[in-house]
C-alpha atoms as a PDB file:
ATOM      1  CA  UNK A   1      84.699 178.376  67.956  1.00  0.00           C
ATOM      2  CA  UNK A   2      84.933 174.928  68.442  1.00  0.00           C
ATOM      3  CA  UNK A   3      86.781 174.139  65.213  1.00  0.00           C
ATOM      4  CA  UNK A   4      89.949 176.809  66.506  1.00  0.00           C
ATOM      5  CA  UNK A   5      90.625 174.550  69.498  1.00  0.00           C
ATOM      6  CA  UNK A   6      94.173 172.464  68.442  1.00  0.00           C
ATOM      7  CA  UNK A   7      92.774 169.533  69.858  1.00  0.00           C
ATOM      8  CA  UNK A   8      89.799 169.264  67.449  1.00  0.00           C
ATOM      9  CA  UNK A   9      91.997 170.436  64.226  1.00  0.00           C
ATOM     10  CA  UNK A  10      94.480 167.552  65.480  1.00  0.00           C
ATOM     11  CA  UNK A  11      91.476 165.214  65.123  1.00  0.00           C
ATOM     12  CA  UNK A  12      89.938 166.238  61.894  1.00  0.00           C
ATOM     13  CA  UNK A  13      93.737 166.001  61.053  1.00  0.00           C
ATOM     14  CA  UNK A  14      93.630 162.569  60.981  1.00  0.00           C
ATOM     15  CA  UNK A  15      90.126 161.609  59.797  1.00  0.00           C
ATOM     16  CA  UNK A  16      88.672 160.752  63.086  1.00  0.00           C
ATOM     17  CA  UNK A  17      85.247 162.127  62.699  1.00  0.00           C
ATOM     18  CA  UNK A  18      83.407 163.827  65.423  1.00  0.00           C
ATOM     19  CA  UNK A  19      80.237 161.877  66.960  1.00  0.00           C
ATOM     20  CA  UNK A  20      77.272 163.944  66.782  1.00  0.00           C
ATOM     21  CA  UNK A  21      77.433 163.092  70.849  1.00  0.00           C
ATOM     22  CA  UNK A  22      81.259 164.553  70.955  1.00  0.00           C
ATOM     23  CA  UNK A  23      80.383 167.838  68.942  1.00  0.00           C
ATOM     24  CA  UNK A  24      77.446 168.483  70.864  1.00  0.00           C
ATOM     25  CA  UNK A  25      78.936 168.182  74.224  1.00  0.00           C
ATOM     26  CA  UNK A  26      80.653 171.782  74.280  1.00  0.00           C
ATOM     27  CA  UNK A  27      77.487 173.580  73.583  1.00  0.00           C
ATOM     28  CA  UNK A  28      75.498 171.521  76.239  1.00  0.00           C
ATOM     29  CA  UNK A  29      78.472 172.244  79.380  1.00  0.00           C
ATOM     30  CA  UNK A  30      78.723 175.417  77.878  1.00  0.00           C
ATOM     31  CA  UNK A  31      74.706 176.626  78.177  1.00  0.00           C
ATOM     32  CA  UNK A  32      74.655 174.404  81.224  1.00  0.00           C
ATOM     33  CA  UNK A  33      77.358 176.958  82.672  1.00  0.00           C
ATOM     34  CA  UNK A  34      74.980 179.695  82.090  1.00  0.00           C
ATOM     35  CA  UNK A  35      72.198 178.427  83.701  1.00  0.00           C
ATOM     36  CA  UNK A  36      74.146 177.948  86.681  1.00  0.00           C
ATOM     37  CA  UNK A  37      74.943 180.838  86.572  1.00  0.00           C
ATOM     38  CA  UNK A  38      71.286 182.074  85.931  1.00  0.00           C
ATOM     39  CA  UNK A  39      69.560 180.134  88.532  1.00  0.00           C
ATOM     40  CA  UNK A  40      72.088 179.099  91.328  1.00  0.00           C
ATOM     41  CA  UNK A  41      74.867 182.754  90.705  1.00  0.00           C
ATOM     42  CA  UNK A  42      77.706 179.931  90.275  1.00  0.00           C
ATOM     43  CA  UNK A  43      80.768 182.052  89.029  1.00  0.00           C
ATOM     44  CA  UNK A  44      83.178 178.980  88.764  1.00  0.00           C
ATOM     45  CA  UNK A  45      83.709 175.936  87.068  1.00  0.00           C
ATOM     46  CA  UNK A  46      86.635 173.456  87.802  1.00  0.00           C
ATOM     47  CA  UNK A  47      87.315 170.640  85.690  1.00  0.00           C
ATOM     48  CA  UNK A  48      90.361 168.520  84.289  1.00  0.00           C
ATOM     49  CA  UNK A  49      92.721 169.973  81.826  1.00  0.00           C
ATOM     50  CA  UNK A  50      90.647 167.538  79.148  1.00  0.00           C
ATOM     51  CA  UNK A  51      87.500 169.804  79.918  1.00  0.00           C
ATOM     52  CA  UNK A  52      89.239 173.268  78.933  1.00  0.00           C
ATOM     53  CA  UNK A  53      87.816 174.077  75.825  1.00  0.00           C
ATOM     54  CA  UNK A  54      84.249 173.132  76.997  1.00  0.00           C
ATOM     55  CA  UNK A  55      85.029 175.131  80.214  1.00  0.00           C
ATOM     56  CA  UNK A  56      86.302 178.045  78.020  1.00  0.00           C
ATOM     57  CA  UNK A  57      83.189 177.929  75.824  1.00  0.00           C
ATOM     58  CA  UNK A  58      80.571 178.271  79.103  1.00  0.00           C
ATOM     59  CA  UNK A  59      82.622 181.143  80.009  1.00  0.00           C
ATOM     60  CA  UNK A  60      82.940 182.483  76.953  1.00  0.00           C
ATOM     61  CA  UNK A  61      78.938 182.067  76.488  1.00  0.00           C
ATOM     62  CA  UNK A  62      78.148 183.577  80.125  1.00  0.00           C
ATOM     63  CA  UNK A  63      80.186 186.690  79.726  1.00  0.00           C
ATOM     64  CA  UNK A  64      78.254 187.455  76.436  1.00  0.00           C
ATOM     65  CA  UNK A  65      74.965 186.374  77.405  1.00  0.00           C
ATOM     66  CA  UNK A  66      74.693 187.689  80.864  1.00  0.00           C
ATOM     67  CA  UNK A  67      77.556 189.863  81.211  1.00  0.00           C
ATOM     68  CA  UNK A  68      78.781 187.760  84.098  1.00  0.00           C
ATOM     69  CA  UNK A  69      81.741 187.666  85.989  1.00  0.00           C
ATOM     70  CA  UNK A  70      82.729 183.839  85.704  1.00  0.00           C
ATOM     71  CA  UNK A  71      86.051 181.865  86.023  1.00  0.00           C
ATOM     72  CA  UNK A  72      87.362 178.845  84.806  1.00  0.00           C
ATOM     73  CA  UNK A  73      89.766 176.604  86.253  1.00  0.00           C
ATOM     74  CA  UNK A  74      91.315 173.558  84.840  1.00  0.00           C
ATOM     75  CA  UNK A  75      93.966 171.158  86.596  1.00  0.00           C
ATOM     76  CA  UNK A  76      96.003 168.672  85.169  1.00  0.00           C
ATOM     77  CA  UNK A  77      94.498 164.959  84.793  1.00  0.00           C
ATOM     78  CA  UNK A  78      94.906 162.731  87.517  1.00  0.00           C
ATOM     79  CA  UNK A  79      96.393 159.386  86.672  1.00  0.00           C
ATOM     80  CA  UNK A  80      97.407 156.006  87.940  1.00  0.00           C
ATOM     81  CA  UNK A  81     100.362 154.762  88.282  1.00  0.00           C
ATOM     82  CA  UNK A  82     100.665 153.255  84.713  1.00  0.00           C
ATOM     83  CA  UNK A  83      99.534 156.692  83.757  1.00  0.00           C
ATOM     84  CA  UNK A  84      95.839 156.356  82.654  1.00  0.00           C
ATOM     85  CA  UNK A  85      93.581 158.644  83.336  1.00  0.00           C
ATOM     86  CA  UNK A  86      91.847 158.164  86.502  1.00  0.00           C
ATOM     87  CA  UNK A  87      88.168 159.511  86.662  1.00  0.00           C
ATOM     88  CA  UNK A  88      84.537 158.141  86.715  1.00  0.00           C
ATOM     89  CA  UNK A  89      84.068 157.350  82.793  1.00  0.00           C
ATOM     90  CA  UNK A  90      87.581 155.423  83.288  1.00  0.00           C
ATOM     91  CA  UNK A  91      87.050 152.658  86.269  1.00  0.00           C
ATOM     92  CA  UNK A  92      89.620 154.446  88.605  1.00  0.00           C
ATOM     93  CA  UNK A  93      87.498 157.184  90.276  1.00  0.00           C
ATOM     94  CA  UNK A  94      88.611 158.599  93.432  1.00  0.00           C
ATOM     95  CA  UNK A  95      85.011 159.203  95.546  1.00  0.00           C
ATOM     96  CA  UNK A  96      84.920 160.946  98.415  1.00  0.00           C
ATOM     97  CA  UNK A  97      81.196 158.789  99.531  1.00  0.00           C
ATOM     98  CA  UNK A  98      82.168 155.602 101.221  1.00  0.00           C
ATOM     99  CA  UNK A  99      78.698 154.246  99.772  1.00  0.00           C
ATOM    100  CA  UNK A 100      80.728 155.103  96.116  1.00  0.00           C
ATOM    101  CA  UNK A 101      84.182 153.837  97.342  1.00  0.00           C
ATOM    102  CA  UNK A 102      85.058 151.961 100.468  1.00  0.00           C
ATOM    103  CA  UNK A 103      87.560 153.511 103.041  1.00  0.00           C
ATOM    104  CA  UNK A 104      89.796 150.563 102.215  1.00  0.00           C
ATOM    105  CA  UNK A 105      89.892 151.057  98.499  1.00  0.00           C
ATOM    106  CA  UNK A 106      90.334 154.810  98.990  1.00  0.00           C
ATOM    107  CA  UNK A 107      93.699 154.007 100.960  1.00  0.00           C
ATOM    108  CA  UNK A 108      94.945 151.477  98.406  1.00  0.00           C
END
Protein backbone atom coordinates (compact mmCIF):
# COMPACT_ATOMS: atom_id res chain seq x y z
CA UNK A 1 0.00 0.00 0.00
CA UNK A 2 2.58 2.17 0.90
CA UNK A 3 4.43 2.08 -2.42
CA UNK A 4 0.83 3.55 -4.34
CA UNK A 5 1.05 6.76 -2.30
CA UNK A 6 2.51 9.65 -5.06
CA UNK A 7 4.57 10.95 -2.49
CA UNK A 8 6.68 7.79 -1.98
CA UNK A 9 6.81 6.95 -5.96
CA UNK A 10 8.02 10.76 -6.24
CA UNK A 11 10.84 9.73 -3.87
CA UNK A 12 11.96 6.44 -5.20
CA UNK A 13 11.70 8.67 -8.39
CA UNK A 14 14.62 10.30 -7.63
CA UNK A 15 16.83 7.80 -5.77
CA UNK A 16 16.23 9.02 -2.33
CA UNK A 17 16.06 5.81 -0.48
CA UNK A 18 13.70 5.17 2.30
CA UNK A 19 15.29 4.85 5.99
CA UNK A 20 14.34 1.70 7.51
CA UNK A 21 12.97 4.43 10.34
CA UNK A 22 10.82 6.32 7.41
CA UNK A 23 9.29 2.98 5.95
CA UNK A 24 8.47 1.71 9.18
CA UNK A 25 6.69 4.67 10.48
CA UNK A 26 3.26 4.02 8.54
CA UNK A 27 2.84 0.60 9.91
CA UNK A 28 3.69 1.74 13.55
CA UNK A 29 0.83 5.06 13.44
CA UNK A 30 -1.13 2.81 11.57
CA UNK A 31 -1.36 -0.35 14.33
CA UNK A 32 -1.02 2.38 16.91
CA UNK A 33 -4.50 3.68 15.45
CA UNK A 34 -5.94 0.37 16.14
CA UNK A 35 -5.05 0.01 19.46
CA UNK A 36 -6.59 3.16 20.22
CA UNK A 37 -9.13 2.17 18.96
CA UNK A 38 -9.00 -1.26 20.83
CA UNK A 39 -8.29 -0.04 24.23
CA UNK A 40 -9.41 3.69 24.57
CA UNK A 41 -12.79 3.37 21.41
CA UNK A 42 -10.87 6.48 19.73
CA UNK A 43 -12.72 6.80 16.28
CA UNK A 44 -10.58 9.84 15.06
CA UNK A 45 -7.31 10.83 14.19
CA UNK A 46 -6.29 14.46 13.16
CA UNK A 47 -3.03 15.21 11.85
CA UNK A 48 -1.27 17.59 9.22
CA UNK A 49 -1.79 17.12 5.57
CA UNK A 50 2.06 15.52 5.73
CA UNK A 51 0.51 12.67 7.98
CA UNK A 52 -2.28 11.55 5.35
CA UNK A 53 -1.07 8.51 4.07
CA UNK A 54 -0.05 7.22 7.57
CA UNK A 55 -3.51 8.45 8.78
CA UNK A 56 -5.14 6.65 5.78
CA UNK A 57 -3.22 3.44 6.50
CA UNK A 58 -4.55 3.26 10.49
CA UNK A 59 -7.87 3.67 9.05
CA UNK A 60 -7.53 1.56 6.46
CA UNK A 61 -6.03 -1.18 9.05
CA UNK A 62 -8.93 -0.52 11.75
CA UNK A 63 -11.79 -0.95 9.38
CA UNK A 64 -10.34 -4.40 8.34
CA UNK A 65 -9.16 -5.55 11.54
CA UNK A 66 -11.93 -4.54 13.80
CA UNK A 67 -14.58 -3.53 11.56
CA UNK A 68 -14.55 -0.09 13.11
CA UNK A 69 -16.10 2.97 12.33
CA UNK A 70 -13.00 5.42 12.26
CA UNK A 71 -12.27 8.84 10.57
CA UNK A 72 -9.45 10.60 9.47
CA UNK A 73 -8.86 14.14 9.24
CA UNK A 74 -5.96 15.97 7.84
CA UNK A 75 -5.45 19.92 7.68
CA UNK A 76 -3.13 21.79 5.82
CA UNK A 77 0.50 22.46 7.41
CA UNK A 78 0.90 25.33 9.45
CA UNK A 79 3.77 27.58 8.55
CA UNK A 80 5.72 30.66 9.42
CA UNK A 81 5.91 33.46 7.84
CA UNK A 82 8.88 32.52 5.53
CA UNK A 83 6.76 29.49 4.94
CA UNK A 84 8.44 26.59 6.86
CA UNK A 85 6.71 24.27 8.42
CA UNK A 86 5.92 25.04 11.89
CA UNK A 87 5.57 21.97 14.29
CA UNK A 88 7.52 20.25 17.17
CA UNK A 89 10.25 18.23 15.01
CA UNK A 90 10.80 21.84 13.29
CA UNK A 91 11.74 24.49 16.28
CA UNK A 92 8.48 26.56 15.67
CA UNK A 93 5.85 24.64 17.71
CA UNK A 94 2.83 26.36 18.77
CA UNK A 95 2.10 24.77 22.61
CA UNK A 96 -0.77 25.36 24.24
CA UNK A 97 1.33 24.55 28.08
CA UNK A 98 2.91 27.73 29.23
CA UNK A 99 5.57 25.31 30.97
CA UNK A 100 6.22 24.27 26.88
CA UNK A 101 5.87 27.90 25.55
CA UNK A 102 5.66 31.12 27.46
CA UNK A 103 2.50 33.40 27.12
CA UNK A 104 4.86 35.96 25.62
CA UNK A 105 6.29 33.78 22.92
CA UNK A 106 2.81 32.43 22.14
CA UNK A 107 1.72 36.17 21.29
CA UNK A 108 4.82 36.92 19.22
Amino acid sequence: RMLSFESVKQRLGREQPLSFLEFNYMLLQAYDFLELYRREGVELQLGGSDQWGNIVSGVELTRRVEQGKVIGLTAPLLQTADGRKMGKTAAGAVWLSPEKLSPFDYWQ
